[in-house]
C-alpha atoms as a PDB file:
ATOM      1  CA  UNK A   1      26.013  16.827  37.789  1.00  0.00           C
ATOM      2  CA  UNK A   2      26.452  20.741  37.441  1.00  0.00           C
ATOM      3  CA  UNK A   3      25.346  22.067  33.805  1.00  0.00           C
ATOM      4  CA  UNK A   4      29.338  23.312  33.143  1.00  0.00           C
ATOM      5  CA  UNK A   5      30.615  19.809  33.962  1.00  0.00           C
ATOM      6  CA  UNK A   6      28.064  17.772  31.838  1.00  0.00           C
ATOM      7  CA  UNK A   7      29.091  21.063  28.794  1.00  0.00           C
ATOM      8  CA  UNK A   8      33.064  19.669  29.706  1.00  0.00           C
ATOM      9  CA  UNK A   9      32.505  16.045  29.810  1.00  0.00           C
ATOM     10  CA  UNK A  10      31.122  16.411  26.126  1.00  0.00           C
ATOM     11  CA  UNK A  11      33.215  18.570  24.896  1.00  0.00           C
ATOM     12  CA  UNK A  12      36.230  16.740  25.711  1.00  0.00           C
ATOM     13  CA  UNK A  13      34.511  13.702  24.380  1.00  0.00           C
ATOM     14  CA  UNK A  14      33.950  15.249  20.790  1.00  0.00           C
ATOM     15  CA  UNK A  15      37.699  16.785  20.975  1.00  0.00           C
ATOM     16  CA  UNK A  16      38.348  12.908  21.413  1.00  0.00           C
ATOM     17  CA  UNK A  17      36.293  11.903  18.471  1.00  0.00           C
ATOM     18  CA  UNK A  18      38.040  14.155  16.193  1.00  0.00           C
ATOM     19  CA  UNK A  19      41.561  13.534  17.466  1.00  0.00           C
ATOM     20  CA  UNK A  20      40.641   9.902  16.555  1.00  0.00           C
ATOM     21  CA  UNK A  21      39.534  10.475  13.223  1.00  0.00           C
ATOM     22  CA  UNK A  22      42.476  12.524  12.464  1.00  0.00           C
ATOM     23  CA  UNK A  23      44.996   9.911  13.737  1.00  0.00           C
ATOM     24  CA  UNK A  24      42.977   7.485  11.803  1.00  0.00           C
ATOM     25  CA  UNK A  25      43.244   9.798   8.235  1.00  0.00           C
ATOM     26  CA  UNK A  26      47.160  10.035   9.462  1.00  0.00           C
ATOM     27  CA  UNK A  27      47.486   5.762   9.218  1.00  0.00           C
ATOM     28  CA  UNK A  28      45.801   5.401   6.164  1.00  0.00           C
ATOM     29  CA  UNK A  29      48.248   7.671   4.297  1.00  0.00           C
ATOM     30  CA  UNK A  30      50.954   6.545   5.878  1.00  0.00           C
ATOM     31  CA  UNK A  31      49.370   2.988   4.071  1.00  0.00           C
ATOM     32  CA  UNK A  32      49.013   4.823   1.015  1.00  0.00           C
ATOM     33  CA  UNK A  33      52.517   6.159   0.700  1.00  0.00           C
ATOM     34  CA  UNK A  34      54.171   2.645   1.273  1.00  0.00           C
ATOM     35  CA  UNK A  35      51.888   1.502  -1.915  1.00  0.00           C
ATOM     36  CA  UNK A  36      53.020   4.048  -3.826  1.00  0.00           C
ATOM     37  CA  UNK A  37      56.496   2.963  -3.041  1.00  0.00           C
ATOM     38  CA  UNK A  38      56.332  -0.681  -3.015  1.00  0.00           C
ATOM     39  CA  UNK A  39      54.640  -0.307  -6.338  1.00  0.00           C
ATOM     40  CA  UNK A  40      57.485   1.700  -7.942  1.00  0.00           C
ATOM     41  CA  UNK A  41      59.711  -0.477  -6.235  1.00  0.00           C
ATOM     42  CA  UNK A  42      57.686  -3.436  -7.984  1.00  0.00           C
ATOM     43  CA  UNK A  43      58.132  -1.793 -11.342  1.00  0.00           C
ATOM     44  CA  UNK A  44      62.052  -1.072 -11.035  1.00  0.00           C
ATOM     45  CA  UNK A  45      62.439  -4.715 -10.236  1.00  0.00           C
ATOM     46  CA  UNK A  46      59.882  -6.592 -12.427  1.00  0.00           C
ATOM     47  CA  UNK A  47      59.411  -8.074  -9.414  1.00  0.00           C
ATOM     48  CA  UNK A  48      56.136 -10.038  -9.888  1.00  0.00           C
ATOM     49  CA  UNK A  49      55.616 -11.370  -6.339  1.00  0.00           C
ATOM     50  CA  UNK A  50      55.868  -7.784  -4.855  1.00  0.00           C
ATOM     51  CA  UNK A  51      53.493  -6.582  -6.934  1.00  0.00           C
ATOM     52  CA  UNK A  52      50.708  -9.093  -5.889  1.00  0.00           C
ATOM     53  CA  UNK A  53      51.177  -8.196  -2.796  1.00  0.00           C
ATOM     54  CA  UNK A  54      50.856  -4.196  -3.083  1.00  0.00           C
ATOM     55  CA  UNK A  55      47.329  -4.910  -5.467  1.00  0.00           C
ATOM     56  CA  UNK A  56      46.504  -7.453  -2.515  1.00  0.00           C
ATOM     57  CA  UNK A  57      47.048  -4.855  -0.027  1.00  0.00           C
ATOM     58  CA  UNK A  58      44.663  -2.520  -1.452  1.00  0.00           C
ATOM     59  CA  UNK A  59      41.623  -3.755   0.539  1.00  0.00           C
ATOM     60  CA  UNK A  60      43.184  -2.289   3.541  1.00  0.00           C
ATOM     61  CA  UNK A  61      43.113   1.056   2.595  1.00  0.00           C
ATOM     62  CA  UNK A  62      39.610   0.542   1.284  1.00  0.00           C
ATOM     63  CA  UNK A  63      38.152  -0.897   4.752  1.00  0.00           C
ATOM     64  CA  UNK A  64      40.088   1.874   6.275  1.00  0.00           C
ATOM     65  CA  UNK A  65      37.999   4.661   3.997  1.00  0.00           C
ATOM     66  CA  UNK A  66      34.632   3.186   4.968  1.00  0.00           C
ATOM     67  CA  UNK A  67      35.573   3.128   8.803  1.00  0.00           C
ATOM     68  CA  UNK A  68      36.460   6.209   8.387  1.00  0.00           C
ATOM     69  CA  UNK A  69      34.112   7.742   6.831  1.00  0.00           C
ATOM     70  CA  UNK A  70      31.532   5.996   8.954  1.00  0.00           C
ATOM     71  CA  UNK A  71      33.111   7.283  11.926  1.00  0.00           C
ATOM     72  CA  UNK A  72      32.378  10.921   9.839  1.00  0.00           C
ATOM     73  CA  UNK A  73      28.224  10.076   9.532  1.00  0.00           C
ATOM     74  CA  UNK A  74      28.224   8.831  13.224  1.00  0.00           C
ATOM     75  CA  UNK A  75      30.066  12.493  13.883  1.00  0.00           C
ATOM     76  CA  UNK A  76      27.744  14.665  11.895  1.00  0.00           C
ATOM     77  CA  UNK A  77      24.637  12.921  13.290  1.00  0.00           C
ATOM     78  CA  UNK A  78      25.506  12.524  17.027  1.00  0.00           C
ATOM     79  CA  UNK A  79      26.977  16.290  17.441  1.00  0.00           C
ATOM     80  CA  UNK A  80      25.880  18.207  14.707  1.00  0.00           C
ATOM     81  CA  UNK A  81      29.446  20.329  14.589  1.00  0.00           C
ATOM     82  CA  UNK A  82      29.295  23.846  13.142  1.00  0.00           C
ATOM     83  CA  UNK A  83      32.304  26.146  12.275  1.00  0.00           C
ATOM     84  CA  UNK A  84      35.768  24.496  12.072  1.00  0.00           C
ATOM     85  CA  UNK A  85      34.796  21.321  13.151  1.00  0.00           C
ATOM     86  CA  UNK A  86      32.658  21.066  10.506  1.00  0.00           C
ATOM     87  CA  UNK A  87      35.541  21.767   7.858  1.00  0.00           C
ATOM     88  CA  UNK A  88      37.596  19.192  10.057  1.00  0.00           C
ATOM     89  CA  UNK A  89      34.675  16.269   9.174  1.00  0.00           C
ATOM     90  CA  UNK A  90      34.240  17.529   5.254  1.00  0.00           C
ATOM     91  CA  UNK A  91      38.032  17.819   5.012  1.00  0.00           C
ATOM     92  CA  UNK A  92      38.295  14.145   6.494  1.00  0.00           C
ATOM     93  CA  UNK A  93      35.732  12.408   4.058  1.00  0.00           C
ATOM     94  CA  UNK A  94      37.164  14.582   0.913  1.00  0.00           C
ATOM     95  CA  UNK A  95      40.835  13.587   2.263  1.00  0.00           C
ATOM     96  CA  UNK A  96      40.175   9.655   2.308  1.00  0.00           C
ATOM     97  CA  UNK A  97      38.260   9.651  -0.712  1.00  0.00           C
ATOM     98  CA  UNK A  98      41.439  10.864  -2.740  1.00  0.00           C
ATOM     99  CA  UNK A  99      43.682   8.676  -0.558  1.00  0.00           C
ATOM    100  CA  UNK A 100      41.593   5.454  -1.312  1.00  0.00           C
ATOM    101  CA  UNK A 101      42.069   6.590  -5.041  1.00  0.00           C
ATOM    102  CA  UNK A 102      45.814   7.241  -4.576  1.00  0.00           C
ATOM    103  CA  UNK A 103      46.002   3.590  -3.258  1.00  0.00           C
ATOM    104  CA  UNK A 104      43.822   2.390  -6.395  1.00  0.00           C
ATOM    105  CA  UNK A 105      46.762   4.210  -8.939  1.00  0.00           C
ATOM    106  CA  UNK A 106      49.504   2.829  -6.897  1.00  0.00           C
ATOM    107  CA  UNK A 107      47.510  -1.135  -7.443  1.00  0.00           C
ATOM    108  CA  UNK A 108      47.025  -0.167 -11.146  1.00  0.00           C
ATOM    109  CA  UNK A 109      51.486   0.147 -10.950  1.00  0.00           C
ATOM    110  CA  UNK A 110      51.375  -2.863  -9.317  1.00  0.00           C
ATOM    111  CA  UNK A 111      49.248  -4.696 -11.596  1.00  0.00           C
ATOM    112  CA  UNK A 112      51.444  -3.162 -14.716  1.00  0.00           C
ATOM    113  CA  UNK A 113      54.659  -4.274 -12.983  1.00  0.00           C
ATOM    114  CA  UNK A 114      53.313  -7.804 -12.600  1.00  0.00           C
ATOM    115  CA  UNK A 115      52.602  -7.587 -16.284  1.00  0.00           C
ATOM    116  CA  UNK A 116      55.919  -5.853 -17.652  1.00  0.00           C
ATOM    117  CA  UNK A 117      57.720  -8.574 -15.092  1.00  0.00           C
ATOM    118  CA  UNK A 118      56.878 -11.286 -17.925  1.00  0.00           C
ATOM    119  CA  UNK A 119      59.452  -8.992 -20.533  1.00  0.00           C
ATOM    120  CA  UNK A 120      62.639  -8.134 -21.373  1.00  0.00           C
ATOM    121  CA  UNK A 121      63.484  -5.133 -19.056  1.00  0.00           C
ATOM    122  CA  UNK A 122      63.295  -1.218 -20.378  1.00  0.00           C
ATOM    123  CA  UNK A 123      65.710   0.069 -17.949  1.00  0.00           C
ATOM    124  CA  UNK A 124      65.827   3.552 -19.109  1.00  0.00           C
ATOM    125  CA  UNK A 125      61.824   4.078 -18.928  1.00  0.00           C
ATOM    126  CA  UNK A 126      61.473   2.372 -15.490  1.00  0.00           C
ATOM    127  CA  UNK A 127      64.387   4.776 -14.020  1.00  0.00           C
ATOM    128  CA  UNK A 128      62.515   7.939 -15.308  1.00  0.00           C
ATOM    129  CA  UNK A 129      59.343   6.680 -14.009  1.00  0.00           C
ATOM    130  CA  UNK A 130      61.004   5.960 -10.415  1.00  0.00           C
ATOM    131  CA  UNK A 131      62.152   9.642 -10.494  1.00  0.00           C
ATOM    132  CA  UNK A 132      58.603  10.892 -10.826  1.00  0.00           C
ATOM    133  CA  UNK A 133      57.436   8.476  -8.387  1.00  0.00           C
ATOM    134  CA  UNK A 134      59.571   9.709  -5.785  1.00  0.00           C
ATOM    135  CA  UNK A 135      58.404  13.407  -6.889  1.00  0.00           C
ATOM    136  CA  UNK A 136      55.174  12.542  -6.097  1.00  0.00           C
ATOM    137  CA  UNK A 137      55.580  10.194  -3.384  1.00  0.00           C
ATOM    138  CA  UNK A 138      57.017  13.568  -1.761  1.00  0.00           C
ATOM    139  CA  UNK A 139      54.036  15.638  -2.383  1.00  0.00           C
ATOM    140  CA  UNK A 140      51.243  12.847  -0.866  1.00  0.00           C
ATOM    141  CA  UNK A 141      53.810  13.494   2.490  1.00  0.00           C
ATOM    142  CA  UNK A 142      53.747  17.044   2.100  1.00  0.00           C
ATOM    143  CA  UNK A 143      50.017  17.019   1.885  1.00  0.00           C
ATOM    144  CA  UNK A 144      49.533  14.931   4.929  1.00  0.00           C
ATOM    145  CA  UNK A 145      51.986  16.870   6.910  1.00  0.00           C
ATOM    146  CA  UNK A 146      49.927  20.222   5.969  1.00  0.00           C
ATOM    147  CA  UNK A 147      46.970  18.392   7.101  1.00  0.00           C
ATOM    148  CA  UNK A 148      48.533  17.203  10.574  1.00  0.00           C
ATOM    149  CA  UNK A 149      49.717  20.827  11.400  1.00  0.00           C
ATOM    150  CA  UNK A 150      46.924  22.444   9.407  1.00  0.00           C
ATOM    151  CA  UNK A 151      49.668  24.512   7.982  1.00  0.00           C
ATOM    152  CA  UNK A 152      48.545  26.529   4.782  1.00  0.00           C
ATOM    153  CA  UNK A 153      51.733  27.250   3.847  1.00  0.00           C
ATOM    154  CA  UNK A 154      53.132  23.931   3.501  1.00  0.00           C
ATOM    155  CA  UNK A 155      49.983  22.878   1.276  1.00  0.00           C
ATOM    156  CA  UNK A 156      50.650  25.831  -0.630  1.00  0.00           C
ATOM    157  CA  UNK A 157      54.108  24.329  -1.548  1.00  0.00           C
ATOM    158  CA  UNK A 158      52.277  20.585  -1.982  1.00  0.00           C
ATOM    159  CA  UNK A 159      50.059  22.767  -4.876  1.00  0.00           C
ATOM    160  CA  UNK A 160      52.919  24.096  -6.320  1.00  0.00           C
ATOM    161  CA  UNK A 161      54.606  21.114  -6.907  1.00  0.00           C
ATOM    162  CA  UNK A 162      52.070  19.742  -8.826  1.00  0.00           C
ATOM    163  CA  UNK A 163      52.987  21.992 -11.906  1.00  0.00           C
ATOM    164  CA  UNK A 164      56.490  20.580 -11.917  1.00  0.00           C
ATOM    165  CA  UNK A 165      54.904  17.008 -11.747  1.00  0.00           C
ATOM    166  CA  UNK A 166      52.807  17.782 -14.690  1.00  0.00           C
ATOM    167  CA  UNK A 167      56.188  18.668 -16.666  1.00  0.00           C
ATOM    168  CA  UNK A 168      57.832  15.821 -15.993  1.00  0.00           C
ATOM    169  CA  UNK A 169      54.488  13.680 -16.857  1.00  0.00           C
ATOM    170  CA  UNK A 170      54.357  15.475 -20.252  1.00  0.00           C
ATOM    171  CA  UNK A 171      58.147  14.746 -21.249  1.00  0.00           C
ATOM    172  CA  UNK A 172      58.019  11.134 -20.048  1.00  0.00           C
ATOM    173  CA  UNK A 173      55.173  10.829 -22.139  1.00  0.00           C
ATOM    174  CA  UNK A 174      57.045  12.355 -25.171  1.00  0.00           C
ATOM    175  CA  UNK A 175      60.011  10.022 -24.538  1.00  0.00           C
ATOM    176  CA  UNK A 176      57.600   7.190 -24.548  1.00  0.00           C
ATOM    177  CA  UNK A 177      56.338   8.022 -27.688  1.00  0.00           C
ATOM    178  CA  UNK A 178      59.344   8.227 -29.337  1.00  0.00           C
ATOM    179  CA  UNK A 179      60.769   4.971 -28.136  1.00  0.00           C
ATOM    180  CA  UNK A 180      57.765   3.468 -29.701  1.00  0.00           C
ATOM    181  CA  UNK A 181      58.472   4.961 -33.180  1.00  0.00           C
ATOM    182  CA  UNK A 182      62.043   4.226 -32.778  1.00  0.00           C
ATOM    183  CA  UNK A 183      61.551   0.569 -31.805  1.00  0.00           C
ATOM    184  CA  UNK A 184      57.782  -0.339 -32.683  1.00  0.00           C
ATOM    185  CA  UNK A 185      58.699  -4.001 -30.739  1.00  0.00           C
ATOM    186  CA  UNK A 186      58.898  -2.375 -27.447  1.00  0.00           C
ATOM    187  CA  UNK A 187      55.003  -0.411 -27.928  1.00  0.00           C
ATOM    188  CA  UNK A 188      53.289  -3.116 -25.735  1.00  0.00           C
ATOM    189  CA  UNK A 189      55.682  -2.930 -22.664  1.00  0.00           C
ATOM    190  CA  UNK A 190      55.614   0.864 -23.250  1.00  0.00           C
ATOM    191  CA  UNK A 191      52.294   1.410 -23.216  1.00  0.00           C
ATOM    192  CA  UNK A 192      51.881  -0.280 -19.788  1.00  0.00           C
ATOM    193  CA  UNK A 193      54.549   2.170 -18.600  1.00  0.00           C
ATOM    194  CA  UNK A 194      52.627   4.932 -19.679  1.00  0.00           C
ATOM    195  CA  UNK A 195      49.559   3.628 -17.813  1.00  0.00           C
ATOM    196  CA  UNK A 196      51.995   4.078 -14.863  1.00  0.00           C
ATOM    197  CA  UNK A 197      53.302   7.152 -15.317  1.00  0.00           C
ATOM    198  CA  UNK A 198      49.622   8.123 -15.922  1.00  0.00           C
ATOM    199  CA  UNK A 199      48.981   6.522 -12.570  1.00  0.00           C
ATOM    200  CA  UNK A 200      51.651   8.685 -10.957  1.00  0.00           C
ATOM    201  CA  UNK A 201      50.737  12.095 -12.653  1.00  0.00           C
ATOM    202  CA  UNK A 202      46.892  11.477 -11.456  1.00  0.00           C
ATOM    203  CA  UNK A 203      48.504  10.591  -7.854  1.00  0.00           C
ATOM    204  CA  UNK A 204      49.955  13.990  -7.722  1.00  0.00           C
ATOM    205  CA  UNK A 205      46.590  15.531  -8.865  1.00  0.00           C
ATOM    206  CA  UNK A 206      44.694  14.015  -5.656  1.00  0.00           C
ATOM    207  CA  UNK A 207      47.891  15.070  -3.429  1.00  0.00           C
ATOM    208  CA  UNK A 208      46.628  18.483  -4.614  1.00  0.00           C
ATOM    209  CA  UNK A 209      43.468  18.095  -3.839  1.00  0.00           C
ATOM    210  CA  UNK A 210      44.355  17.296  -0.291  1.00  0.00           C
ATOM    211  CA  UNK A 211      46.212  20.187   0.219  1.00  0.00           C
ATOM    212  CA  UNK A 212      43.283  21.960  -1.038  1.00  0.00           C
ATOM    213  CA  UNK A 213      41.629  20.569   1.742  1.00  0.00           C
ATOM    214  CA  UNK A 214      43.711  21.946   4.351  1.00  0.00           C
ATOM    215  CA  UNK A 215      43.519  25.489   3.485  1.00  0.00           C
ATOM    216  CA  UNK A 216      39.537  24.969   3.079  1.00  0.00           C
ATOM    217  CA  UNK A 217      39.863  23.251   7.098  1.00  0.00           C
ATOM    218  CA  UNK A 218      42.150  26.260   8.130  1.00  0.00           C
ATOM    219  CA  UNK A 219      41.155  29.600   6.165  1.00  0.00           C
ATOM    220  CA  UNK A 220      37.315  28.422   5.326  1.00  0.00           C
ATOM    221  CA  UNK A 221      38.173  29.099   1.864  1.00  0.00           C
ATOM    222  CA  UNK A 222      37.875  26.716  -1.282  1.00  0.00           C
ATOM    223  CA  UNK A 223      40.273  27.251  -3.755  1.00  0.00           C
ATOM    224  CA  UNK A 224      39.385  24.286  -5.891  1.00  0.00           C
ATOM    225  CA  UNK A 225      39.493  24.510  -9.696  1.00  0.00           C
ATOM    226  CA  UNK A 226      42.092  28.148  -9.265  1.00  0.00           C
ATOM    227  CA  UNK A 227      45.092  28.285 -10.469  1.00  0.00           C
ATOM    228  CA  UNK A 228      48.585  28.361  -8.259  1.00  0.00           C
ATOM    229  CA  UNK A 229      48.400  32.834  -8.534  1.00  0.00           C
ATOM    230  CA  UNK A 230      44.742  32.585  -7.955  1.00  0.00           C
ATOM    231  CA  UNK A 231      44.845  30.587  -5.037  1.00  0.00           C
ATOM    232  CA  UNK A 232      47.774  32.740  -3.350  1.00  0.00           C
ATOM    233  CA  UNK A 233      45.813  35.867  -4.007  1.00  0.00           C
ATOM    234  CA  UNK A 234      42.682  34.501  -2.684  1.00  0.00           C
ATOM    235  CA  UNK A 235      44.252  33.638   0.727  1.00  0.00           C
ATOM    236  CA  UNK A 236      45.764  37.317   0.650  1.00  0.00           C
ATOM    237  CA  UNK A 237      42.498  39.063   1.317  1.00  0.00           C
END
């Protein structure tokens, strides 16, 4: 076999490696976004059978983020990739570390919805919280959109939403809090909603972190820890 054909055949066997472990990142978060939403779905219900199954379900993504990131180690130590395909493999392992802990807030719902199911319902706290979860649900599919497309742009927008997240996590909490002065018979079922809308608000922080991710993978920059302005002027130079 010619030199050039052997330097094909491998390539095109590495391009298939990493095509598979991004299809594979791509599946778990399409996992991970149904637990986010049969978990909310679990709370707005009190539906104590659905929520069993969502915390149940959790295992899958877990398996999915050691094959994964197994896959990653056989990667590094087989063909020793350099430049962007390096990014591609740390992006990967960062990315399915923050999903496996997006499906481990979206279990902690769960397990708070199986627990609130045993209660008289608080109907005006769950449909706040179901707003939020959809706000966040959004930015976990924003994320792994930017990450299919490697579009910078789009994660730009995922980071940006995080702020208005944060706002709505603050005046839910507020609201919480005052329910509980108003009525102190309601403070144990409230408190478990806070521990889900604390769930949700640390759901948008690793959505975030994702889309940090991408512009690492695309522009070789990290923009961890910077702030929304910082980040936008970093990518300018």
């Amino acid at each position: 076999m010619e030199t050039s054909n052997l330097r094909q055949h491998i390539s095109t066997q590495f391009n298939a490696e990493l095509e598979d472990v991004r299809q594979r990142v791509m599946a778990m978060g399409g996992l991970v976004e149904q637990q986010i939403i049969d978990a909310t779905e679990a709370l707005s219900m009190m539906d104590a059978d659905m929520a069993d199954r969502v915390a149940a379900a959790d295992f899958r993504i877990n398996q999915l983020e050691v094959a994964i990131d197994e896959e990653c180690s056989l990667i590094l130590a087989r063909r020793q990739p350099a430049a962007g395909d390096l990014r591609l493999v740390y992006a990967v392992i960062k990315t399915i570390t923050d999903l496996e802990r997006i499906g481990d807030e979206a279990a902690k719902i769960a397990r708070m919805a199986h627990d609130l199911s045993a209660h008289e319902r608080l109907t005006e706290r769950v449909f706040e919280v179901t707003h939020l979860s959809r706000q966040v649900s959004g930015m976990v599919h924003g994320a792994l959109d930017a990450f299919a497309r490697m579009d910078v742009d789009a994660a730009l927008a995922v980071a940006r939403q995080d702020r208005e997240v944060d706002r709505e996590y603050e005046a839910l909490m507020r609201q919480c809090i005052t329910f509980m002065m108003e009525d102190p018979r309601t403070i144990r079922r409230v408190i478990d909603i806070l521990w889900c809308v604390r769930a949700l608000e640390r759901i948008g922080d690793h959505a975030k972190n994702i889309s940090e991710y991408v512009i690492y993978l695309v522009k070789g920059k990290d923009v961890r820890h910077l702030s929304i302005e910082s980040m936008e002027s970093e990518l300018k130079r």
